[in-house]
C-alpha atoms as a PDB file:
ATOM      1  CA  UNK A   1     -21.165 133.005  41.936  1.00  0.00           C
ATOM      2  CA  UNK A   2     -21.614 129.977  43.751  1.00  0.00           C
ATOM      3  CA  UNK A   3     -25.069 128.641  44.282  1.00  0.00           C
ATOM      4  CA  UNK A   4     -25.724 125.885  47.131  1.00  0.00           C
ATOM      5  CA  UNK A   5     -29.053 124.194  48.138  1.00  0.00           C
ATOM      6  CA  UNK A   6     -29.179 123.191  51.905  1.00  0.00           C
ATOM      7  CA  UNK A   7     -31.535 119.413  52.645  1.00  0.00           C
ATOM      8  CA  UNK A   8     -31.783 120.949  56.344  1.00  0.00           C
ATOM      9  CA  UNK A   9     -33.416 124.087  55.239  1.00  0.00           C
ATOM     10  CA  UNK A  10     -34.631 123.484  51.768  1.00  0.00           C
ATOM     11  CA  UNK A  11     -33.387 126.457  51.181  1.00  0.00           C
ATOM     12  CA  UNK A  12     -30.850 127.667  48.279  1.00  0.00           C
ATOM     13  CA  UNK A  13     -27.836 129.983  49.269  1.00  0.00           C
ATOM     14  CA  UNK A  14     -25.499 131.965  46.820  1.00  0.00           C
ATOM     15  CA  UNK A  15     -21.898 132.779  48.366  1.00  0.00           C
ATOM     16  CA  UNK A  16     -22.290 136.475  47.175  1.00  0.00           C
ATOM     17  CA  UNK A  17     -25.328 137.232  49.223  1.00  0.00           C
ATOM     18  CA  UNK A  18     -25.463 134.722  52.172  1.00  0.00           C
ATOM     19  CA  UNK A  19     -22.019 134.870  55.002  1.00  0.00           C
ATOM     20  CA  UNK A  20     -23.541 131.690  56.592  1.00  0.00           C
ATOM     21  CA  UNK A  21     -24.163 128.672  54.539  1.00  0.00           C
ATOM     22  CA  UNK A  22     -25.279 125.595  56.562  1.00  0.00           C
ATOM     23  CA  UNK A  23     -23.425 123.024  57.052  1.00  0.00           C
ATOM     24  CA  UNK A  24     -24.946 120.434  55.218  1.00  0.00           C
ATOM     25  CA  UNK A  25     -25.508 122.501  51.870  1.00  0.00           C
ATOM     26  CA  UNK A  26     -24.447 121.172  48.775  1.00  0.00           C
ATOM     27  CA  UNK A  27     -23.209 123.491  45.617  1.00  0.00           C
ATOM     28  CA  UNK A  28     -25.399 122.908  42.474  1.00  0.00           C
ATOM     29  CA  UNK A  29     -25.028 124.365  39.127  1.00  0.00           C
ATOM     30  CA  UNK A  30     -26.939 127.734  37.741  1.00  0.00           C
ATOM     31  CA  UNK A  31     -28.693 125.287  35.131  1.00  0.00           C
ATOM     32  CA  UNK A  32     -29.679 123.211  38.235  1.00  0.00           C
ATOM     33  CA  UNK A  33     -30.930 125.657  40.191  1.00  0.00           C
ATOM     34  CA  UNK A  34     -32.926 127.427  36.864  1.00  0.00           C
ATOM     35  CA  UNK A  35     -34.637 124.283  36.358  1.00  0.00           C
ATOM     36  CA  UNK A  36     -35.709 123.575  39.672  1.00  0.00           C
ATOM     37  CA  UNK A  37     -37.390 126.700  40.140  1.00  0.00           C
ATOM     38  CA  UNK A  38     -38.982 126.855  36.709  1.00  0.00           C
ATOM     39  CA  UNK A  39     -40.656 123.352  37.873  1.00  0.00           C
ATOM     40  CA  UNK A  40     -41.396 125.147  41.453  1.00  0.00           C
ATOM     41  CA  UNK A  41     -43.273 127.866  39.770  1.00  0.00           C
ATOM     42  CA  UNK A  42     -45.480 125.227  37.699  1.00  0.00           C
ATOM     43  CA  UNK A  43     -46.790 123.121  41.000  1.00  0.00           C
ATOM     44  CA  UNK A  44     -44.025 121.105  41.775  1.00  0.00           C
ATOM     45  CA  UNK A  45     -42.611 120.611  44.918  1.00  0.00           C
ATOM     46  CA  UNK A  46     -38.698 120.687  45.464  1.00  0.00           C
ATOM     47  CA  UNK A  47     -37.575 117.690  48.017  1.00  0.00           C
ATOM     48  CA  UNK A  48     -34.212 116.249  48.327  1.00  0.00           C
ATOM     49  CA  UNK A  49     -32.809 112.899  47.569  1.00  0.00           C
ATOM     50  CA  UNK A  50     -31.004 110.472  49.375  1.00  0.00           C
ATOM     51  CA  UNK A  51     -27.952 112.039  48.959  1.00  0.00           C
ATOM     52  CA  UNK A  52     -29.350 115.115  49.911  1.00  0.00           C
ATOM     53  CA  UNK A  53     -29.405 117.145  46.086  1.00  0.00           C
ATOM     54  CA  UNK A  54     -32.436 119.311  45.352  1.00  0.00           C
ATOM     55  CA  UNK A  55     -34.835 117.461  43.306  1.00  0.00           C
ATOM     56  CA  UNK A  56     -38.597 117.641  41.839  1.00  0.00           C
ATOM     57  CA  UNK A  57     -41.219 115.321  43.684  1.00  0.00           C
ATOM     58  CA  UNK A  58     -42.195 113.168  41.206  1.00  0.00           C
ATOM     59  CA  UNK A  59     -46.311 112.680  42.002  1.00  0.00           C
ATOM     60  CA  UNK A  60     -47.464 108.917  41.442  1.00  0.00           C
END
């Protein structure tokens, strides 16, 4: 299973569920994804960087 996170939708997609990935999604790894929502589920927010990966927002 492929797992892809898409800037334009902040949204993540997984090729064995979704038939229409956007465009602009990227593919991240299981690990990746696991992280990012283990952070979600604690208060942080997911954004994307410049380059358009999934990321946490780091508060300053």
């Amino acid at each position: 299973m492929k797992i892809y996170f898409s800037k334009s939708t902040t949204g993540f997609y997984f090729d064995v569920i979704h038939t229409n990935i956007p465009d602009d999604a990227i593919e991240i790894t299981q690990s990746e994804y696991q992280d990012l929502l283990e952070k979600q589920s604690t208060g942080h927010e997911i954004v994307t960087d410049k380059d358009g990966k999934p990321t946490i927002k780091v508060e300053r």
